[in-house]
N, C-alpha and C. Protein backbone atom coordinates (compact mmCIF):
# COMPACT_ATOMS: atom_id res chain seq x y z
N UNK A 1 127.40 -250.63 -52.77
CA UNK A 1 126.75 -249.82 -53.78
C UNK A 1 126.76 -248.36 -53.31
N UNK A 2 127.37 -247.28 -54.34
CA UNK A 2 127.43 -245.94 -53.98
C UNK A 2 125.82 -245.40 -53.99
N UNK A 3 125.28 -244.77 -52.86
CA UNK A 3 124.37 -244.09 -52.47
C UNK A 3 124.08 -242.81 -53.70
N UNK A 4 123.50 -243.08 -54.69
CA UNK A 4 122.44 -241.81 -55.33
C UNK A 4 122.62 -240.81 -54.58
N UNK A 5 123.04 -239.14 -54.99
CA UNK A 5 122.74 -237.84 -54.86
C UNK A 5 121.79 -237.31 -55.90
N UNK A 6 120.84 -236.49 -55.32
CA UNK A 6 119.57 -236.08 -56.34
C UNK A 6 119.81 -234.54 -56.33
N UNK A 7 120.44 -233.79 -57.87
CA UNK A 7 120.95 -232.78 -57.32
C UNK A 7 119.80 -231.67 -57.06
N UNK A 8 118.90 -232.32 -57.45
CA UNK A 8 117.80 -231.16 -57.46
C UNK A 8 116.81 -230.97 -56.08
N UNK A 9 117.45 -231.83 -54.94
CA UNK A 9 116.58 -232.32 -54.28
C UNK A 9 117.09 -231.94 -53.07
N UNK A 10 116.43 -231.47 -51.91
CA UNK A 10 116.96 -230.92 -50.93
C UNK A 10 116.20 -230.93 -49.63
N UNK A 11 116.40 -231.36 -48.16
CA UNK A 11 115.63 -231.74 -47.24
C UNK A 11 114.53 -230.32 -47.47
N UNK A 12 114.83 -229.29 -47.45
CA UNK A 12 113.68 -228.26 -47.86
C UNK A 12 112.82 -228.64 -49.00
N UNK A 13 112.99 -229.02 -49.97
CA UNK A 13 112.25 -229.35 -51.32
C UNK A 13 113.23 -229.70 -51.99
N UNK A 14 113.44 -228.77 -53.34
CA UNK A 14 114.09 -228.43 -53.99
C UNK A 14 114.61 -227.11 -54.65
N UNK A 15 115.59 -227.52 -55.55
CA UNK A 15 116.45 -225.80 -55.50
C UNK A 15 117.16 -226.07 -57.04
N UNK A 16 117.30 -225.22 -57.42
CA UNK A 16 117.91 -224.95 -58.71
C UNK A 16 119.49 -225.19 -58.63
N UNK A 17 119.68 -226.04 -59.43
CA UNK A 17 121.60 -226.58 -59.19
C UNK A 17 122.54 -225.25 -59.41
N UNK A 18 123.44 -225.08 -58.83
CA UNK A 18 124.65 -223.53 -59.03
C UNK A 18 124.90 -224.42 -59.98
N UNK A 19 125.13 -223.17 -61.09
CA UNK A 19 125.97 -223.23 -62.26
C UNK A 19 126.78 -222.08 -62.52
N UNK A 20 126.96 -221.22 -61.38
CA UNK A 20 127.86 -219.84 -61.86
C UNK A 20 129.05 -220.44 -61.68
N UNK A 21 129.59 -221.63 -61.31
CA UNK A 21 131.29 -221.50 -61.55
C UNK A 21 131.80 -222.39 -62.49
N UNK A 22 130.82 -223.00 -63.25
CA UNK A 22 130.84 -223.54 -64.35
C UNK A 22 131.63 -222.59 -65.85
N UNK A 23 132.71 -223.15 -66.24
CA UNK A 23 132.68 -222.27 -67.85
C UNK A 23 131.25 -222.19 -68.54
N UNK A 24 131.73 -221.02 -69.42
CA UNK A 24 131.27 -220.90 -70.57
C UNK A 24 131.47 -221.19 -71.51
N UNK A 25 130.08 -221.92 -72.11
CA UNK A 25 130.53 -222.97 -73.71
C UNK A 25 129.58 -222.90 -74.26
N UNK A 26 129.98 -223.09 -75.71
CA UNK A 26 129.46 -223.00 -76.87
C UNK A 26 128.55 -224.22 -76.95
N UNK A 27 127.18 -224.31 -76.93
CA UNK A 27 126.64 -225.86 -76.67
C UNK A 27 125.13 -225.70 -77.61
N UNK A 28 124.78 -227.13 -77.94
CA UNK A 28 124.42 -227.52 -79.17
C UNK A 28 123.38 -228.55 -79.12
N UNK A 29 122.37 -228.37 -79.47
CA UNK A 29 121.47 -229.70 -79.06
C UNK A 29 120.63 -230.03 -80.44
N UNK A 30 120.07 -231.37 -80.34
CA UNK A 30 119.24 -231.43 -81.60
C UNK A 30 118.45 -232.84 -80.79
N UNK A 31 117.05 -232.46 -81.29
CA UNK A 31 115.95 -233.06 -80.61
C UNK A 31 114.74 -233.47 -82.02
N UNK A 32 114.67 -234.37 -81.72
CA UNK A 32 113.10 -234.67 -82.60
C UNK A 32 112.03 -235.27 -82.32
N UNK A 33 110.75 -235.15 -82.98
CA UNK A 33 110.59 -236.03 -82.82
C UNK A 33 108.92 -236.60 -84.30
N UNK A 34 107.78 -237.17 -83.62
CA UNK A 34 107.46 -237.13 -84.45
C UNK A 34 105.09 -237.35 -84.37
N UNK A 35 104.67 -236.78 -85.48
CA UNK A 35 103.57 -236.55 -85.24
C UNK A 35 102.78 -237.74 -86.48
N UNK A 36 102.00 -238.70 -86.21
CA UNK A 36 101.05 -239.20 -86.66
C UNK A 36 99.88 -238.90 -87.09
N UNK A 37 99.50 -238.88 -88.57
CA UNK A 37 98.27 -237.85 -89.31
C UNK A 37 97.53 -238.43 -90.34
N UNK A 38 96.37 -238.54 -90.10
CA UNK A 38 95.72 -239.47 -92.20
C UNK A 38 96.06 -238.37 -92.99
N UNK A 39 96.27 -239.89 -94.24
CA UNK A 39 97.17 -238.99 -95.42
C UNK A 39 95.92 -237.63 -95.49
N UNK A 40 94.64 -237.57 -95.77
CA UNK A 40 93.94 -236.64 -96.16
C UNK A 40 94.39 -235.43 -95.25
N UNK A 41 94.72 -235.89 -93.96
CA UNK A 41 95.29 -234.54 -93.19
C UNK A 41 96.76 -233.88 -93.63
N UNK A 42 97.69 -234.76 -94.02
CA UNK A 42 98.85 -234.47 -95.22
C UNK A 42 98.81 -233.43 -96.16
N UNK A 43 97.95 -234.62 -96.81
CA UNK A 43 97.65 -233.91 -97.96
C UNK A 43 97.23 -232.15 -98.07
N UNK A 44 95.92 -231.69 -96.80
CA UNK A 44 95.39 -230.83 -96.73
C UNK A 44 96.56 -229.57 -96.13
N UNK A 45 97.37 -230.00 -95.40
CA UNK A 45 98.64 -229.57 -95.08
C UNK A 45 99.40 -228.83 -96.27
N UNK A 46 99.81 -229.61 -96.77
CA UNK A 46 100.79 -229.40 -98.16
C UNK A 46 100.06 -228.61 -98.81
N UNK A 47 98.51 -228.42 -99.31
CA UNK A 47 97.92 -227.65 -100.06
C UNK A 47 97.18 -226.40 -99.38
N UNK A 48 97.87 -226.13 -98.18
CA UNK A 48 97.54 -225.01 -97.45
C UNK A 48 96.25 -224.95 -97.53
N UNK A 49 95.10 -226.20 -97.44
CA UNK A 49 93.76 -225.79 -97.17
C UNK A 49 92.98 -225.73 -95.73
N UNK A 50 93.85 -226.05 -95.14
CA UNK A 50 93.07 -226.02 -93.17
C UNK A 50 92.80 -224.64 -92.91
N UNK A 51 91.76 -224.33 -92.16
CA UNK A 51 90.95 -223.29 -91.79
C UNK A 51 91.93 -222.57 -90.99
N UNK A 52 92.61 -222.70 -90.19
CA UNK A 52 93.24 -222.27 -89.27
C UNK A 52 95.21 -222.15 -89.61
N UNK A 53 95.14 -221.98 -90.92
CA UNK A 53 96.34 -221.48 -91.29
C UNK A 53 97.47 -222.52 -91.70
N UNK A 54 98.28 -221.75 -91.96
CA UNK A 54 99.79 -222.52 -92.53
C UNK A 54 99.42 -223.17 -91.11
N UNK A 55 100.11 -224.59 -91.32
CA UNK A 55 100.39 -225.94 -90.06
C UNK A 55 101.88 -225.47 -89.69
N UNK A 56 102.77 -225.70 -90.74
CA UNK A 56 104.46 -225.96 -90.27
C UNK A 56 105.01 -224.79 -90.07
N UNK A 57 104.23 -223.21 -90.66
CA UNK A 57 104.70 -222.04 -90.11
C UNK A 57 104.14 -221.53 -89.13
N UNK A 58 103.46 -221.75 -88.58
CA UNK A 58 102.48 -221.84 -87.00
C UNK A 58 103.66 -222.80 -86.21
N UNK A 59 103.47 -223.68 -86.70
CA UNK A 59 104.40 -224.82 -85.53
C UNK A 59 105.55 -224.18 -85.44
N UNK A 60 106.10 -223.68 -86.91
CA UNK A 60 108.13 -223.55 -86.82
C UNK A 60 107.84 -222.21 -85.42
N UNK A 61 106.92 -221.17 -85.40
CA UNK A 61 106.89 -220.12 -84.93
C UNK A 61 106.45 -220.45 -83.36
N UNK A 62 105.59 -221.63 -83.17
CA UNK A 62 105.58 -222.21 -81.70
C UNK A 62 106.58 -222.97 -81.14
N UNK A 63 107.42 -223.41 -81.94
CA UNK A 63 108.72 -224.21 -81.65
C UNK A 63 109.90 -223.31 -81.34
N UNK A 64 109.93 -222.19 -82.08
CA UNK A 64 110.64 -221.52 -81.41
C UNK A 64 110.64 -220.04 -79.83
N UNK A 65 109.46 -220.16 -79.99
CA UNK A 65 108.91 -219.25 -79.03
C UNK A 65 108.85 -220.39 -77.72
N UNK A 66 108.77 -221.48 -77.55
CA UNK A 66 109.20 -222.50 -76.91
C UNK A 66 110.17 -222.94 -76.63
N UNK A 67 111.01 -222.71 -77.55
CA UNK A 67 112.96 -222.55 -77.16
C UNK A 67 112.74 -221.93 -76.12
N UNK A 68 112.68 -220.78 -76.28
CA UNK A 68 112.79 -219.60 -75.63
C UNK A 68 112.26 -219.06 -74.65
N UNK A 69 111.05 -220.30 -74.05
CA UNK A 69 110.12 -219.85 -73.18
C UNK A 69 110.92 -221.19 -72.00
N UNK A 70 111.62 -222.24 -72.57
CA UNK A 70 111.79 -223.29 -71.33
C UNK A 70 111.92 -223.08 -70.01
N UNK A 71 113.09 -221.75 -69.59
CA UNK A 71 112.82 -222.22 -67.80
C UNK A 71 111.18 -221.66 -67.00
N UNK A 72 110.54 -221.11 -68.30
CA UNK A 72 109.75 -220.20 -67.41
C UNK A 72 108.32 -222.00 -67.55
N UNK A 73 108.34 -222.62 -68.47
CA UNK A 73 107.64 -224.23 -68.57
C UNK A 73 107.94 -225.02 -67.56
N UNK A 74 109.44 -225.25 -67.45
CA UNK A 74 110.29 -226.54 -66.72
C UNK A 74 110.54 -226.01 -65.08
N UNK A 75 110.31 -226.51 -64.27
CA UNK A 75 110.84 -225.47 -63.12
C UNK A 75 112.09 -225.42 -63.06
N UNK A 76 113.04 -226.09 -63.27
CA UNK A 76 114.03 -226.23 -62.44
C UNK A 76 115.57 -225.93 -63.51
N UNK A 77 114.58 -225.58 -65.00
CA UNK A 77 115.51 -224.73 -65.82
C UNK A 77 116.16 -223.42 -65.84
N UNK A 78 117.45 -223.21 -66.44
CA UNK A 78 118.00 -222.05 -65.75
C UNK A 78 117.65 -221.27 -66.93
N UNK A 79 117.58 -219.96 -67.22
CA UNK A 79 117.22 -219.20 -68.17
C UNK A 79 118.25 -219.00 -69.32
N UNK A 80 118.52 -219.29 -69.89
CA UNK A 80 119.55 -219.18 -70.82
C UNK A 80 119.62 -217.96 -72.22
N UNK A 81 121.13 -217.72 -72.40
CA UNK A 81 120.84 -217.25 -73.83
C UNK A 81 120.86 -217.48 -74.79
N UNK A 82 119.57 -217.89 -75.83
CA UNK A 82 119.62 -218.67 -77.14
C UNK A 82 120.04 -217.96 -78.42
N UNK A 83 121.23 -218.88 -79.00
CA UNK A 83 122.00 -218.05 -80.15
C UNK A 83 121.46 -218.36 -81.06
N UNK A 84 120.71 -219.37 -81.51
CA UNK A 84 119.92 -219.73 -82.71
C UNK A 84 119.12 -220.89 -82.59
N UNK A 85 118.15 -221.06 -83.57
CA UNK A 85 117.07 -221.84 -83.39
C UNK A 85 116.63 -222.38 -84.67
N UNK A 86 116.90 -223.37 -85.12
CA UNK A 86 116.34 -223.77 -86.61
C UNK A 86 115.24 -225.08 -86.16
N UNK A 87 114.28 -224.90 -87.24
CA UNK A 87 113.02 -225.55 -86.71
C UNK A 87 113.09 -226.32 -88.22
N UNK A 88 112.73 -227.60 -88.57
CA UNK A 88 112.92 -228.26 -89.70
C UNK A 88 111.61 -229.24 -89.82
N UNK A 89 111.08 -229.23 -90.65
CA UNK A 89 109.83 -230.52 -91.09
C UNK A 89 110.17 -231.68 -92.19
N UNK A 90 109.65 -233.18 -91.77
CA UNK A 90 109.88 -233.98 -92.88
C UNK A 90 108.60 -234.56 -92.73
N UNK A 91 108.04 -233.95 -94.04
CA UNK A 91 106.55 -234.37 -94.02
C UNK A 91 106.19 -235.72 -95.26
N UNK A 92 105.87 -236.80 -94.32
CA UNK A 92 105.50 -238.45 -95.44
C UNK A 92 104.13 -238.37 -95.39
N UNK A 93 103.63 -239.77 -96.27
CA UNK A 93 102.49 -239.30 -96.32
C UNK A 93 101.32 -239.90 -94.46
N UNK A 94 102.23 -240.41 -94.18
CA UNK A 94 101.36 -240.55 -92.70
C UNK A 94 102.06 -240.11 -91.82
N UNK A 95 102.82 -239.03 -91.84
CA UNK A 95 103.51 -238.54 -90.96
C UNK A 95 104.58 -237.17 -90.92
N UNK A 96 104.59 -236.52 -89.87
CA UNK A 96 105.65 -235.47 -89.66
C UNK A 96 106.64 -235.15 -88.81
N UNK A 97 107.39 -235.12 -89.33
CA UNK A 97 108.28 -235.49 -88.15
C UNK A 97 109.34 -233.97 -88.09
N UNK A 98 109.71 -233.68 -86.80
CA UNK A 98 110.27 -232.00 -86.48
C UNK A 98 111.11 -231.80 -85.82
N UNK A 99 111.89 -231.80 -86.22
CA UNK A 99 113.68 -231.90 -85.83
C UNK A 99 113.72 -229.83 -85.42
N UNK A 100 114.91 -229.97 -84.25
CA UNK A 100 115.12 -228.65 -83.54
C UNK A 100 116.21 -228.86 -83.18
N UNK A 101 117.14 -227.90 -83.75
CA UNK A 101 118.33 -227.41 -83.40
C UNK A 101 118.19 -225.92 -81.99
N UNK A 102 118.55 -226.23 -80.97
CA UNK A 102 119.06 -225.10 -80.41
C UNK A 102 120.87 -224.78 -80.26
N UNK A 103 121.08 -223.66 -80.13
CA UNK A 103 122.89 -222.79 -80.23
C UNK A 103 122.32 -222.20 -78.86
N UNK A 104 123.92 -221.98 -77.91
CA UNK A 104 123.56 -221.19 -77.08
C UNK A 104 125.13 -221.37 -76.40
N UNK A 105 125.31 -219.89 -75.87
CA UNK A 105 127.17 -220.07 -75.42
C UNK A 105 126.50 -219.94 -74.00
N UNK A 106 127.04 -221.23 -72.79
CA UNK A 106 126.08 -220.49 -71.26
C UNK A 106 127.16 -221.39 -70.59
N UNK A 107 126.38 -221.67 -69.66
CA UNK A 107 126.77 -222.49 -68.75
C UNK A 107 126.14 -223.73 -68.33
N UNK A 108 125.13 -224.22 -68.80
CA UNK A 108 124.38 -225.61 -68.89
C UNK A 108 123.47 -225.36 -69.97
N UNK A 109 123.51 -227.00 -70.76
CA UNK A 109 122.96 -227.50 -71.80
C UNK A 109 121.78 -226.99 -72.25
N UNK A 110 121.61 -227.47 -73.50
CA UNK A 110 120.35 -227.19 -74.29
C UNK A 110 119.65 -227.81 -74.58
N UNK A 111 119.15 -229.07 -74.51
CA UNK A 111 118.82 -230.00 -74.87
C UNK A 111 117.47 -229.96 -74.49
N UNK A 112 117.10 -229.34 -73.18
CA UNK A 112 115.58 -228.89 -73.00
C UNK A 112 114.96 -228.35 -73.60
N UNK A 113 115.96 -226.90 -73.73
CA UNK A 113 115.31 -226.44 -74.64
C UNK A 113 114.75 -227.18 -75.98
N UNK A 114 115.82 -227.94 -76.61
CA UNK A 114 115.43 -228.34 -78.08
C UNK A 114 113.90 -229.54 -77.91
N UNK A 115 114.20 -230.10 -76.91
CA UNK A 115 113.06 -230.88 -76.76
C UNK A 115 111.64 -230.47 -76.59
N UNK A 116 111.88 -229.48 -75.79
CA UNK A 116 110.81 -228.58 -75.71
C UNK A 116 110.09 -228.14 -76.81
N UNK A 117 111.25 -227.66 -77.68
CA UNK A 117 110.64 -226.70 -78.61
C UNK A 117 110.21 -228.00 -79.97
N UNK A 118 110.27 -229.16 -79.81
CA UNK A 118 110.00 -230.17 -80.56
C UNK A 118 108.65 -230.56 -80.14
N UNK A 119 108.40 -230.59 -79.07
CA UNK A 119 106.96 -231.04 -77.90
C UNK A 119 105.98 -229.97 -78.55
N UNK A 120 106.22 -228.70 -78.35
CA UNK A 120 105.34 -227.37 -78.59
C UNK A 120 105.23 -227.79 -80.06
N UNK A 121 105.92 -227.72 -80.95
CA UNK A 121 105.62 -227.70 -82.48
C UNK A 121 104.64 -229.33 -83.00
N UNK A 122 105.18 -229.98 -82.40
CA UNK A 122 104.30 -231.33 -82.26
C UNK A 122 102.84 -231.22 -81.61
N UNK A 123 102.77 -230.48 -80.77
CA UNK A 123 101.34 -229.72 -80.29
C UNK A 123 100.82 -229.12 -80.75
N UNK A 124 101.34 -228.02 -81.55
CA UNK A 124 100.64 -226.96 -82.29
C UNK A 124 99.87 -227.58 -83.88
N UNK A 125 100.95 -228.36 -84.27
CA UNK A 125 100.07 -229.33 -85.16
C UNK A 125 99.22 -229.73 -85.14
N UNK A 126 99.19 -230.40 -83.87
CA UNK A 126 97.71 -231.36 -83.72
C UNK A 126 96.64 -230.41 -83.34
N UNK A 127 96.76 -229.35 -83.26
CA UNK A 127 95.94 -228.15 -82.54
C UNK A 127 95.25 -227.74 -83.81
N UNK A 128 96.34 -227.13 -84.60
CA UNK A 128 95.58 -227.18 -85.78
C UNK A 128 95.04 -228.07 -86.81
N UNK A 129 95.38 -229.49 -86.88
CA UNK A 129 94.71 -230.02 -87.66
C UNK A 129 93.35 -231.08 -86.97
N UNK A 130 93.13 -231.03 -85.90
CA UNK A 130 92.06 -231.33 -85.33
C UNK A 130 90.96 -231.66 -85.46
N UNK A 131 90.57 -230.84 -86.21
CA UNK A 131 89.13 -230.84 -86.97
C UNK A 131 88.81 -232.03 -88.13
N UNK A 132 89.77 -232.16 -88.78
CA UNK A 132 89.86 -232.95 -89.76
C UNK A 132 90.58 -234.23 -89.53
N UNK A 133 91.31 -233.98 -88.05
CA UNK A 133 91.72 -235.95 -87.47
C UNK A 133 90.50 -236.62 -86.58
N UNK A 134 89.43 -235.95 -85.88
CA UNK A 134 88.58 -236.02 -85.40
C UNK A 134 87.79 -237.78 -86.10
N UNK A 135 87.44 -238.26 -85.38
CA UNK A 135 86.70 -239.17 -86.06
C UNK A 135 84.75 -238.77 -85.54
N UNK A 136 83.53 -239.52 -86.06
CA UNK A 136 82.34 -239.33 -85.58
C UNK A 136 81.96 -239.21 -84.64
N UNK A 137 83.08 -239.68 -83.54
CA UNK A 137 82.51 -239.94 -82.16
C UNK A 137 83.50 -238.69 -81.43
N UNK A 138 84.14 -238.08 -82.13
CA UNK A 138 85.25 -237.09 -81.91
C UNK A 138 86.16 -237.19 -81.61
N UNK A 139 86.80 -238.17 -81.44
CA UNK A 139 88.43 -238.94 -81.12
C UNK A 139 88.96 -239.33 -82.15
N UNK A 140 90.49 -239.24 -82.00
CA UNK A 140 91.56 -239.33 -82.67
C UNK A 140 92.31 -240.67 -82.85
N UNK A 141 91.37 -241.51 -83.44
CA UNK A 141 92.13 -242.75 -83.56
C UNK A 141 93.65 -242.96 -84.47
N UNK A 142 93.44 -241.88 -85.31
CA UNK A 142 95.23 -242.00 -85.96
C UNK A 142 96.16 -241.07 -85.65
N UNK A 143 95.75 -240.40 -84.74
CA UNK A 143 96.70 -239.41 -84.11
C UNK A 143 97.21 -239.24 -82.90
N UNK A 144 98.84 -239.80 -82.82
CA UNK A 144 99.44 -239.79 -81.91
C UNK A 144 101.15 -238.79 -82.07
N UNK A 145 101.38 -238.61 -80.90
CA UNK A 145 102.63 -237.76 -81.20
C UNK A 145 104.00 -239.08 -80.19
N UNK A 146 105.03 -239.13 -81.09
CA UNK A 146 105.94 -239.94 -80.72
C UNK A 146 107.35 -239.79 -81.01
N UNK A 147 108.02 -240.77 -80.42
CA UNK A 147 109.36 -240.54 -80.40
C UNK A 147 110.02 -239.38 -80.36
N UNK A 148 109.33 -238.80 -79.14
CA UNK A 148 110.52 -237.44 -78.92
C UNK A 148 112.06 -238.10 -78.25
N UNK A 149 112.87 -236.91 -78.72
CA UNK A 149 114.41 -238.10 -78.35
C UNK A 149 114.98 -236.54 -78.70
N UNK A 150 116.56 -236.78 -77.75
CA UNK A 150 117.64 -235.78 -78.00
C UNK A 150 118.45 -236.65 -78.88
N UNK A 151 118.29 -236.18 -80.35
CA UNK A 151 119.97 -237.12 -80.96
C UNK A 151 121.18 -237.06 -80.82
N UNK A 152 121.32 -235.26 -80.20
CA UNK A 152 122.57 -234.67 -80.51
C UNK A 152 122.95 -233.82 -79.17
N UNK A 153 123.97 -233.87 -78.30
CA UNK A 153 123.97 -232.71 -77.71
C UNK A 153 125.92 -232.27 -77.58
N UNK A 154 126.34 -231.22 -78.11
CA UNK A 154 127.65 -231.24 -77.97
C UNK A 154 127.88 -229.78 -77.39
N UNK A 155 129.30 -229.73 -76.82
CA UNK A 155 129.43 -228.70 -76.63
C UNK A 155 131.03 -228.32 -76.79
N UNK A 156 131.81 -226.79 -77.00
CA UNK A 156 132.75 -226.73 -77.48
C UNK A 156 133.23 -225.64 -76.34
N UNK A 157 134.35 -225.80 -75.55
CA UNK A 157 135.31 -224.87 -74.68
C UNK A 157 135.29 -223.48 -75.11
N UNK A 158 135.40 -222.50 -75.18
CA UNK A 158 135.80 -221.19 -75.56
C UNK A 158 136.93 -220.82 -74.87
N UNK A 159 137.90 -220.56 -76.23
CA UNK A 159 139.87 -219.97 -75.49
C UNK A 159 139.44 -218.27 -75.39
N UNK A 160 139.46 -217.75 -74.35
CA UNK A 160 139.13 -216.15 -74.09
C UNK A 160 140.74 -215.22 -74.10
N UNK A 161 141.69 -216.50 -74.52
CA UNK A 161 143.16 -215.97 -74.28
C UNK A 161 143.24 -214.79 -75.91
């Protein structure tokens, strides 16, 4: 059996993997996932009545400021440059679910990022609707956040000829 290398891992601690001799590529991620809510919290959603503002334009705006914040969250992420960021909602009636596209031409993947920025927007939800998932005793018996997952991650060569 071939012996495991841990690239992150080093008799000192650990260390951030070289990626400067890596190409540069065009790379692509898509992450989702999904947030659990009573319909009355839905509902109150859709009719922009929560105290504490739009829900999905708060979230789209924490989801992407969370793209963008990953290596400084993750330790061992490299800082990247993000070419675009689309933040998407599919709101049922017991549920929301928040799909994230990150773009980015670098040298290692995106996929943190997108996950990330799926985690944060899935947080910011529940942040704001709180008040009204709360039960008497003050806990959240129908509110859970789930199935975060990368669906998608591709990436494309760049000809510089």
């Amino acid at each position: 059996m071939e012996e495991k290398k841990f690239t992150h891992l080093t008799q000192s601690g650990v260390h951030m993997v070289e990626v400067g001799d890596k190409p540069v590529i065009k790379r692509t991620a898509l992450a989702r996932g999904k947030i659990n809510l009573q319909e009355e919290t839905i509902n109150l959603i859709e009719k922009g009545e929560l105290k504490k503002g739009n829900v999905l334009t708060t979230a789209q705006i924490a989801a992407i400021q969370a793209v963008k914040s990953t290596s400084q969250l993750i330790p061992l992420c490299h800082p990247i440059p993000i070419g675009g960021v689309e933040v998407e909602f599919e709101v049922t009636p017991g549920s929301i679910e928040v799909t994230v596209e990150v773009k980015s031409t670098g040298k290692t993947g995106v996929e943190m990022e997108a996950i990330t920025g799926v985690s944060v927007g899935l947080l910011t939800i529940w942040d704001m609707v709180k008040s009204v998932e709360k039960d008497e005793k003050g806990q959240y018996p129908s509110t859970s956040i789930s199935a975060i997952e990368v669906l998608k991650k591709e990436k494309i060569e760049l000809n510089f000829d």
